[in-house]
N, C-alpha and C. Protein backbone atom coordinates (compact mmCIF):
# COMPACT_ATOMS: atom_id res chain seq x y z
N UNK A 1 81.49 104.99 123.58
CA UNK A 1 81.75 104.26 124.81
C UNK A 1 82.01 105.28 125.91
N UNK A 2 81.56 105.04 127.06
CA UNK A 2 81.09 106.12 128.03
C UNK A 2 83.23 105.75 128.76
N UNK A 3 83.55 107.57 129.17
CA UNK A 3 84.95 107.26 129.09
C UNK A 3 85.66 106.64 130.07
N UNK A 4 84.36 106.53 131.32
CA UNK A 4 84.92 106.06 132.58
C UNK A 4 85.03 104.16 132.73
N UNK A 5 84.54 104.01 131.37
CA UNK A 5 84.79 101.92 130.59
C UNK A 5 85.90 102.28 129.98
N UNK A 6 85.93 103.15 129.13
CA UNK A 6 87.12 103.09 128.29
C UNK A 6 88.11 103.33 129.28
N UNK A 7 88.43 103.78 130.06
CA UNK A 7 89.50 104.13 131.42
C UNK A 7 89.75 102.94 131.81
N UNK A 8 88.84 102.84 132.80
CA UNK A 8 89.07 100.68 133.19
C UNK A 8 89.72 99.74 132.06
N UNK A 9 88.98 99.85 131.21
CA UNK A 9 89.72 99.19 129.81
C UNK A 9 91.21 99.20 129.70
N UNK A 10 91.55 100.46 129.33
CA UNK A 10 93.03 100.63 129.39
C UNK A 10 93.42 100.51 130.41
N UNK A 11 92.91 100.40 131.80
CA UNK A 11 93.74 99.72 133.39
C UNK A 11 93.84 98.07 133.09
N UNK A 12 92.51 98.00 133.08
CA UNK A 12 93.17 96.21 132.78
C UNK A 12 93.99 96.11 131.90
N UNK A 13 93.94 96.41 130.62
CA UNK A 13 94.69 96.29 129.42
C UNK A 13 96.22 96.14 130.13
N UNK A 14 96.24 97.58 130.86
CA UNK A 14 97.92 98.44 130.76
C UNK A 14 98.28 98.65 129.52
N UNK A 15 97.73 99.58 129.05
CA UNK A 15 97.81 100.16 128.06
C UNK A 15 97.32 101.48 127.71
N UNK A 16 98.02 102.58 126.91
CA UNK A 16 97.37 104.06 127.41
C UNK A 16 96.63 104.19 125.63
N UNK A 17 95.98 105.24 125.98
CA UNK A 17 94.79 105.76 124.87
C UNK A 17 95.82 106.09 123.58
N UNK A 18 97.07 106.74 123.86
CA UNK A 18 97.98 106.66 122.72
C UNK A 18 98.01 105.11 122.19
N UNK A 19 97.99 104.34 122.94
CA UNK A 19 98.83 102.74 122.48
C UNK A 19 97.45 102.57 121.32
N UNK A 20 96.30 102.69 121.78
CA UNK A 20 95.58 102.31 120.84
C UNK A 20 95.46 102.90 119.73
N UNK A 21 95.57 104.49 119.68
CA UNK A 21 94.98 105.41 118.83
C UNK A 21 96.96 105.17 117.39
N UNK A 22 98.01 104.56 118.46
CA UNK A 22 98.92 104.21 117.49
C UNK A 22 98.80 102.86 116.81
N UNK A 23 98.39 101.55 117.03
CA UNK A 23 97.99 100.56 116.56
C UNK A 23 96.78 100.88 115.44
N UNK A 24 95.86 102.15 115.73
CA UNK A 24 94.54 101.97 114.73
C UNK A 24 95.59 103.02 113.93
N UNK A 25 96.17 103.67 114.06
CA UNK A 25 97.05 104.77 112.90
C UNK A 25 98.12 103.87 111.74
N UNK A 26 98.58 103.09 112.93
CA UNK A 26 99.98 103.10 112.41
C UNK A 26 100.20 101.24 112.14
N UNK A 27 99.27 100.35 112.17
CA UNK A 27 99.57 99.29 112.11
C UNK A 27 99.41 98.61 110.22
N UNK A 28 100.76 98.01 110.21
CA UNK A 28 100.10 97.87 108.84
C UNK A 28 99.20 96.50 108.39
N UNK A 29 99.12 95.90 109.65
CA UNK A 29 97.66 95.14 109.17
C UNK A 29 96.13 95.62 109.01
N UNK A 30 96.19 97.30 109.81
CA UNK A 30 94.53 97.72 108.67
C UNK A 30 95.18 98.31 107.88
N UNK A 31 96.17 98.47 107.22
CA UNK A 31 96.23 99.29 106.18
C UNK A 31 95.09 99.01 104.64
N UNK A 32 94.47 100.06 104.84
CA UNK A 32 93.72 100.26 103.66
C UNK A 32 92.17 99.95 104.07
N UNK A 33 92.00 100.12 105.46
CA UNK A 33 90.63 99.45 105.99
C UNK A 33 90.35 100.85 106.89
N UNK A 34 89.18 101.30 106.75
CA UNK A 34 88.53 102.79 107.50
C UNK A 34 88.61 101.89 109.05
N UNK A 35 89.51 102.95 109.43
CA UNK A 35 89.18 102.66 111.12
C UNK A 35 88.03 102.72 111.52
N UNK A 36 87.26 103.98 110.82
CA UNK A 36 85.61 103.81 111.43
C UNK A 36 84.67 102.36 111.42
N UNK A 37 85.63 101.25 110.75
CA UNK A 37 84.76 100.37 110.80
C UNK A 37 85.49 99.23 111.60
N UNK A 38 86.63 99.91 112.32
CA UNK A 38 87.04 99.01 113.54
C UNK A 38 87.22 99.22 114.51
N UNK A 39 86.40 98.72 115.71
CA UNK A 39 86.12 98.66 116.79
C UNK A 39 87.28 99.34 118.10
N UNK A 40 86.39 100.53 118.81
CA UNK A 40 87.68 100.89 119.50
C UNK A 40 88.00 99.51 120.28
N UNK A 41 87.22 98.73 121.10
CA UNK A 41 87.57 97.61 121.99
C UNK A 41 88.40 96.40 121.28
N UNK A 42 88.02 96.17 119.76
CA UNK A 42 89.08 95.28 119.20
C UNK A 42 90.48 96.11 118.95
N UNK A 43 90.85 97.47 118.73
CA UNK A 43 91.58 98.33 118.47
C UNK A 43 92.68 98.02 120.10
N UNK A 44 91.76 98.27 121.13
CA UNK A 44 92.46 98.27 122.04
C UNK A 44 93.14 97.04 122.57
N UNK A 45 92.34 95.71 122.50
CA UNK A 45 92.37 94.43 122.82
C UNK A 45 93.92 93.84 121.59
N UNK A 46 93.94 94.39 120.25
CA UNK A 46 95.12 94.29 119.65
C UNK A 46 96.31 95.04 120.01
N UNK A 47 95.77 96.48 120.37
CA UNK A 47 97.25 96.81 120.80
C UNK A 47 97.97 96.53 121.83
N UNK A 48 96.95 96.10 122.91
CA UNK A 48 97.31 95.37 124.12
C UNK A 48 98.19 94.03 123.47
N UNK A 49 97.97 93.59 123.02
CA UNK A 49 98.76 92.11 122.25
C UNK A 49 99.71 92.61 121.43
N UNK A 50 99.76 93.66 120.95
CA UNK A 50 101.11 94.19 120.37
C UNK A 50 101.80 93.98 121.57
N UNK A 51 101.45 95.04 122.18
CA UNK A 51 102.78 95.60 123.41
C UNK A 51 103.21 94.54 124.34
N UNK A 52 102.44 93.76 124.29
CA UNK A 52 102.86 92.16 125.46
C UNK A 52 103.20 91.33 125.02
N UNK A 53 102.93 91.32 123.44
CA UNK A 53 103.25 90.06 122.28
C UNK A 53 102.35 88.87 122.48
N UNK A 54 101.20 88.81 123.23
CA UNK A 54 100.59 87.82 123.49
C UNK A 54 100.26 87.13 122.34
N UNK A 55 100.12 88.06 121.07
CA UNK A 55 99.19 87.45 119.83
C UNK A 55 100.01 88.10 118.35
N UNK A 56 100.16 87.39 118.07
CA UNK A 56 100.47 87.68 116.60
C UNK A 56 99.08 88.63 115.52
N UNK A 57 98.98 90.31 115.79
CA UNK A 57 98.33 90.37 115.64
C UNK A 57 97.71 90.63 114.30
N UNK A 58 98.37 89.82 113.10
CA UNK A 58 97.76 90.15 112.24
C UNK A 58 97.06 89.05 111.62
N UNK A 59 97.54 88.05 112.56
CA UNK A 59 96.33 86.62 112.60
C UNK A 59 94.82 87.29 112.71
N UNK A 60 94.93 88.52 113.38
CA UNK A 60 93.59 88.94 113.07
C UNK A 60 92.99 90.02 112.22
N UNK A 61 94.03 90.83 111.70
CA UNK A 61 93.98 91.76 111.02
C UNK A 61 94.14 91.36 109.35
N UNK A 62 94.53 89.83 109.51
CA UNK A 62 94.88 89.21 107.69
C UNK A 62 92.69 89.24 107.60
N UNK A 63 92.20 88.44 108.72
CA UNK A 63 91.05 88.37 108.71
C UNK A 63 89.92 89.29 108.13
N UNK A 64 90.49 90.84 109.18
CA UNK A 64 89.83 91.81 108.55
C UNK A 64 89.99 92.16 107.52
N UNK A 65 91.07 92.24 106.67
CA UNK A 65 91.45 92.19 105.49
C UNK A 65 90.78 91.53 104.29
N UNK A 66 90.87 90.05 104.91
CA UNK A 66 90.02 89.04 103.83
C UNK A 66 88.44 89.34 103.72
N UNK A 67 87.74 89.89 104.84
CA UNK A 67 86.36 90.05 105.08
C UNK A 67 85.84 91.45 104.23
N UNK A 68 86.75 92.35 104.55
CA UNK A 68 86.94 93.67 103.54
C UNK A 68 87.17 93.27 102.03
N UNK A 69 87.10 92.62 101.94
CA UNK A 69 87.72 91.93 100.34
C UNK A 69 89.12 92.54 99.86
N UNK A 70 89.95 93.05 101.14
CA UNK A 70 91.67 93.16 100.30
C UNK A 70 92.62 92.20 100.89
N UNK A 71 91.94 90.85 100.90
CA UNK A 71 93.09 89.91 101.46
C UNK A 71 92.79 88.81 100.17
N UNK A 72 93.39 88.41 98.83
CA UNK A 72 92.69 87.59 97.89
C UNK A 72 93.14 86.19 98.51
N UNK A 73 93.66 85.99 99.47
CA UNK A 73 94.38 84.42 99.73
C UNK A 73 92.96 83.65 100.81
N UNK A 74 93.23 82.66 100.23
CA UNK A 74 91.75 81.86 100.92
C UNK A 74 92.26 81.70 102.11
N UNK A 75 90.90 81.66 103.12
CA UNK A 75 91.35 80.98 104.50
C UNK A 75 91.43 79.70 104.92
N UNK A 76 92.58 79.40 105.65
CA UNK A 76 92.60 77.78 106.55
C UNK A 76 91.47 77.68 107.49
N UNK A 77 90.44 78.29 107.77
CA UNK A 77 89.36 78.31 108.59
C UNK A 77 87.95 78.60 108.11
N UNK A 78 86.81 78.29 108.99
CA UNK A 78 85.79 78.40 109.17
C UNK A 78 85.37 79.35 108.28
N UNK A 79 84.18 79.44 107.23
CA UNK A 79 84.15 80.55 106.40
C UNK A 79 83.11 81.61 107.33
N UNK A 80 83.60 83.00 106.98
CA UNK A 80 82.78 83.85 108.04
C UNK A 80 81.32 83.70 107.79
N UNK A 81 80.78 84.09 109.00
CA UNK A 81 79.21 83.83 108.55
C UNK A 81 78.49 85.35 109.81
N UNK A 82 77.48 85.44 109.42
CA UNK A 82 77.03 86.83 109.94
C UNK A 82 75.98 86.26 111.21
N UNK A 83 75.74 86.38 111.96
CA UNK A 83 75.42 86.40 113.66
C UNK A 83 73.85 86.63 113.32
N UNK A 84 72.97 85.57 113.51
CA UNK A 84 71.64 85.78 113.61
C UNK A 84 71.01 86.10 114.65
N UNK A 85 71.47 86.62 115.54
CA UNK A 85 70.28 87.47 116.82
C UNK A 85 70.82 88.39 117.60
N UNK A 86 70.07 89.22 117.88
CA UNK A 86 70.42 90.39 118.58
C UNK A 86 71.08 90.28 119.74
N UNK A 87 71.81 90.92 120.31
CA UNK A 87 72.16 92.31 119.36
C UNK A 87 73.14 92.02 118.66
N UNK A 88 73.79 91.33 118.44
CA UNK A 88 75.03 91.14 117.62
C UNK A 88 74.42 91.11 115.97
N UNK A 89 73.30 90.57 115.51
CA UNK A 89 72.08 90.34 114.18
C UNK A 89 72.96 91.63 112.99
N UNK A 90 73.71 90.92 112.58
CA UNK A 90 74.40 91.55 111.33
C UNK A 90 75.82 91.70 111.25
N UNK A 91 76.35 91.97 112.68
CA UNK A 91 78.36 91.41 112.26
C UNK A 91 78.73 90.45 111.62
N UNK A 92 80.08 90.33 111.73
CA UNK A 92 80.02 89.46 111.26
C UNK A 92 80.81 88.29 112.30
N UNK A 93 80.79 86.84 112.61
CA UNK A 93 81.66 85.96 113.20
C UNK A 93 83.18 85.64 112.06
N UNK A 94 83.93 85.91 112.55
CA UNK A 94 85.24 85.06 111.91
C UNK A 94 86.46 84.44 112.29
N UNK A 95 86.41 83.45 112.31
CA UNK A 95 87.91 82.89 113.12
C UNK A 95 89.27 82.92 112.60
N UNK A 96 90.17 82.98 113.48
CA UNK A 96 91.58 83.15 112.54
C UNK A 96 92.18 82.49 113.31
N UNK A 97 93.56 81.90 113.20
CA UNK A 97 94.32 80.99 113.28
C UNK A 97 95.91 81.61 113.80
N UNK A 98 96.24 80.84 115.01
CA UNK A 98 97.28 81.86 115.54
C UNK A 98 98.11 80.25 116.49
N UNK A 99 99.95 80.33 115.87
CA UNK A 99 100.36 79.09 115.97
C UNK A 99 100.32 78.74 117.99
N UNK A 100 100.12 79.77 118.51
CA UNK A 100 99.99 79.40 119.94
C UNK A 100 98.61 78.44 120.24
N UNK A 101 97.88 78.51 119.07
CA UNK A 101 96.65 77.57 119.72
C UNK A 101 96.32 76.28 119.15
N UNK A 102 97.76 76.42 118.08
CA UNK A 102 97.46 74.56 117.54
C UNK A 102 97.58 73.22 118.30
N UNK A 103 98.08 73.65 119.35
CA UNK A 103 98.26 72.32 120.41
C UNK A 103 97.04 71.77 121.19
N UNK A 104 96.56 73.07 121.25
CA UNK A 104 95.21 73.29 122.42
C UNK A 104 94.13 72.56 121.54
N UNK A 105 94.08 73.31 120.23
CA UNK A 105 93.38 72.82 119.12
C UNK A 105 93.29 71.45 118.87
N UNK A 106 94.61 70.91 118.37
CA UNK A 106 95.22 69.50 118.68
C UNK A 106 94.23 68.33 120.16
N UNK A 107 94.08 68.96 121.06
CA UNK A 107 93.63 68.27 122.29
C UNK A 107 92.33 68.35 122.15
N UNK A 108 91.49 69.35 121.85
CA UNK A 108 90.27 69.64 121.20
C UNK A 108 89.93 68.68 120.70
N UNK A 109 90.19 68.79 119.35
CA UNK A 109 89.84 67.86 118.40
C UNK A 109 90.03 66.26 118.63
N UNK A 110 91.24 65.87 119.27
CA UNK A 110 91.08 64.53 119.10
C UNK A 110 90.24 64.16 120.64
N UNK A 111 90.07 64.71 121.48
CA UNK A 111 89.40 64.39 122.55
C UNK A 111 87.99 64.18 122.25
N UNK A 112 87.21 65.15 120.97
CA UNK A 112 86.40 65.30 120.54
C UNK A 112 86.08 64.59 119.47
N UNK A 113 87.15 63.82 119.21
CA UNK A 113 86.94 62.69 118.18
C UNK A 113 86.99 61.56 118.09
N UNK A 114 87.14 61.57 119.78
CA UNK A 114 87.09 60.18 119.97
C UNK A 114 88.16 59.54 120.23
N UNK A 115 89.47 60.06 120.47
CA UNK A 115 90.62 59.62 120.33
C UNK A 115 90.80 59.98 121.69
N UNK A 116 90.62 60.82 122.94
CA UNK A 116 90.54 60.50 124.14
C UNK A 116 92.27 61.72 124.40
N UNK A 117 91.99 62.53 125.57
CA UNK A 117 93.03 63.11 126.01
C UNK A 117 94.34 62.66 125.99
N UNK A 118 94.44 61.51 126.82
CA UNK A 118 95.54 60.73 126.75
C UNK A 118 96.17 60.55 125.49
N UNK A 119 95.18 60.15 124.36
CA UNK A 119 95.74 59.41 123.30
C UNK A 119 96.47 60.58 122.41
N UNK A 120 96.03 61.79 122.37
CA UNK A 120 96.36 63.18 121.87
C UNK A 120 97.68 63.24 122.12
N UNK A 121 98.37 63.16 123.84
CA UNK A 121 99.37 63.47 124.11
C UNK A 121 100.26 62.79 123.32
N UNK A 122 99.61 61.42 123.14
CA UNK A 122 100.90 60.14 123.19
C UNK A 122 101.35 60.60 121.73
N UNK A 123 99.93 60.95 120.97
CA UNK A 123 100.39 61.15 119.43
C UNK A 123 101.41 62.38 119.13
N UNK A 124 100.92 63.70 119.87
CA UNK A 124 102.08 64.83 120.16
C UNK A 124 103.37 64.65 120.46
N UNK A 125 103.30 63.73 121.65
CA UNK A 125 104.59 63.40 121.76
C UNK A 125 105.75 62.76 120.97
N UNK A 126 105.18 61.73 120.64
CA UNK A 126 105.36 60.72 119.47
C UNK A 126 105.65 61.75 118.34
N UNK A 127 104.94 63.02 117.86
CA UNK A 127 105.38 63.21 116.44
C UNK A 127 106.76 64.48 117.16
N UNK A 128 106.47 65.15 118.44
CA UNK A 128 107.32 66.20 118.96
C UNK A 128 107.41 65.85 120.51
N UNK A 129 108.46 65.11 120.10
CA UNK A 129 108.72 64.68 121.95
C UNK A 129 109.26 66.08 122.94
N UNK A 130 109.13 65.86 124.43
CA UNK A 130 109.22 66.78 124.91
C UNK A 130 110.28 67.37 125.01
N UNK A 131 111.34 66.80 124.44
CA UNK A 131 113.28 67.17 124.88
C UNK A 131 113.56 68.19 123.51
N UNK A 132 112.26 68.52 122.72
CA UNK A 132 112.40 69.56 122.36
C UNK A 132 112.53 68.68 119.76
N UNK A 133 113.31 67.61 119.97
CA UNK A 133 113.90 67.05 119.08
C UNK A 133 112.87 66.40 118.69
């Protein structure tokens, strides 16, 4: 990656070339996985979510794990499947599951199922009203 992207990268990020090069060293969700086969931009895009906490990041790193074959626990998701056209024609796609997006998910699905925005809320609410109880 040409260094004057990787620069911008870490400006948007806010995050410095250490933050990443310590997340691909030192995180123990690749443990036991060749960094060479993980991406400096996913490398950086996780450590950025370390340091801000945006993401629980081993919601994505259990992934790489399971795809590497050292995660034996089955997934709650989509089974991975490999990307038929270029340029992407051989990665792999995999989704992982992270509790900040079950609500969103939640509205997704039943909007998409026919159950209508509105009706999503009423059921959310109804099972987790908003006063927290």
């Amino acid at each position: 990656m040409p260094k004057k992207l990787k620069d911008k990268i870490l400006e948007l990020y806010c995050i410095t070339e250490e933050d990443v090069i310590d997340f691909r060293e030192h995180s123990f969700g690749l443990n036991g996985i060749s960094i060479a086969q993980v991406g400096w931009l996913l490398s950086a895009q996780l450590a950025c979510a370390k340091k801000f906490r945006t993401l629980n990041t081993f919601a994505v790193t259990d992934v790489i794990q399971r795809l590497e074959g050292r995660n034996p626990w089955r997934s709650a998701t989509k089974a991975p499947e490999q990307f038929k056209h270029e340029p992407l024609k051989g990665l792999w796609k995999a989704h992982f599951v992270d509790a900040r997006y079950i609500y969103r998910n939640i509205i997704n699905h039943g909007a998409w199922g026919g159950l209508g925005v509105r009706s999503c809320f009423l059921l959310i609410y109804d099972v987790i009203p908003p006063s927290g109880g």
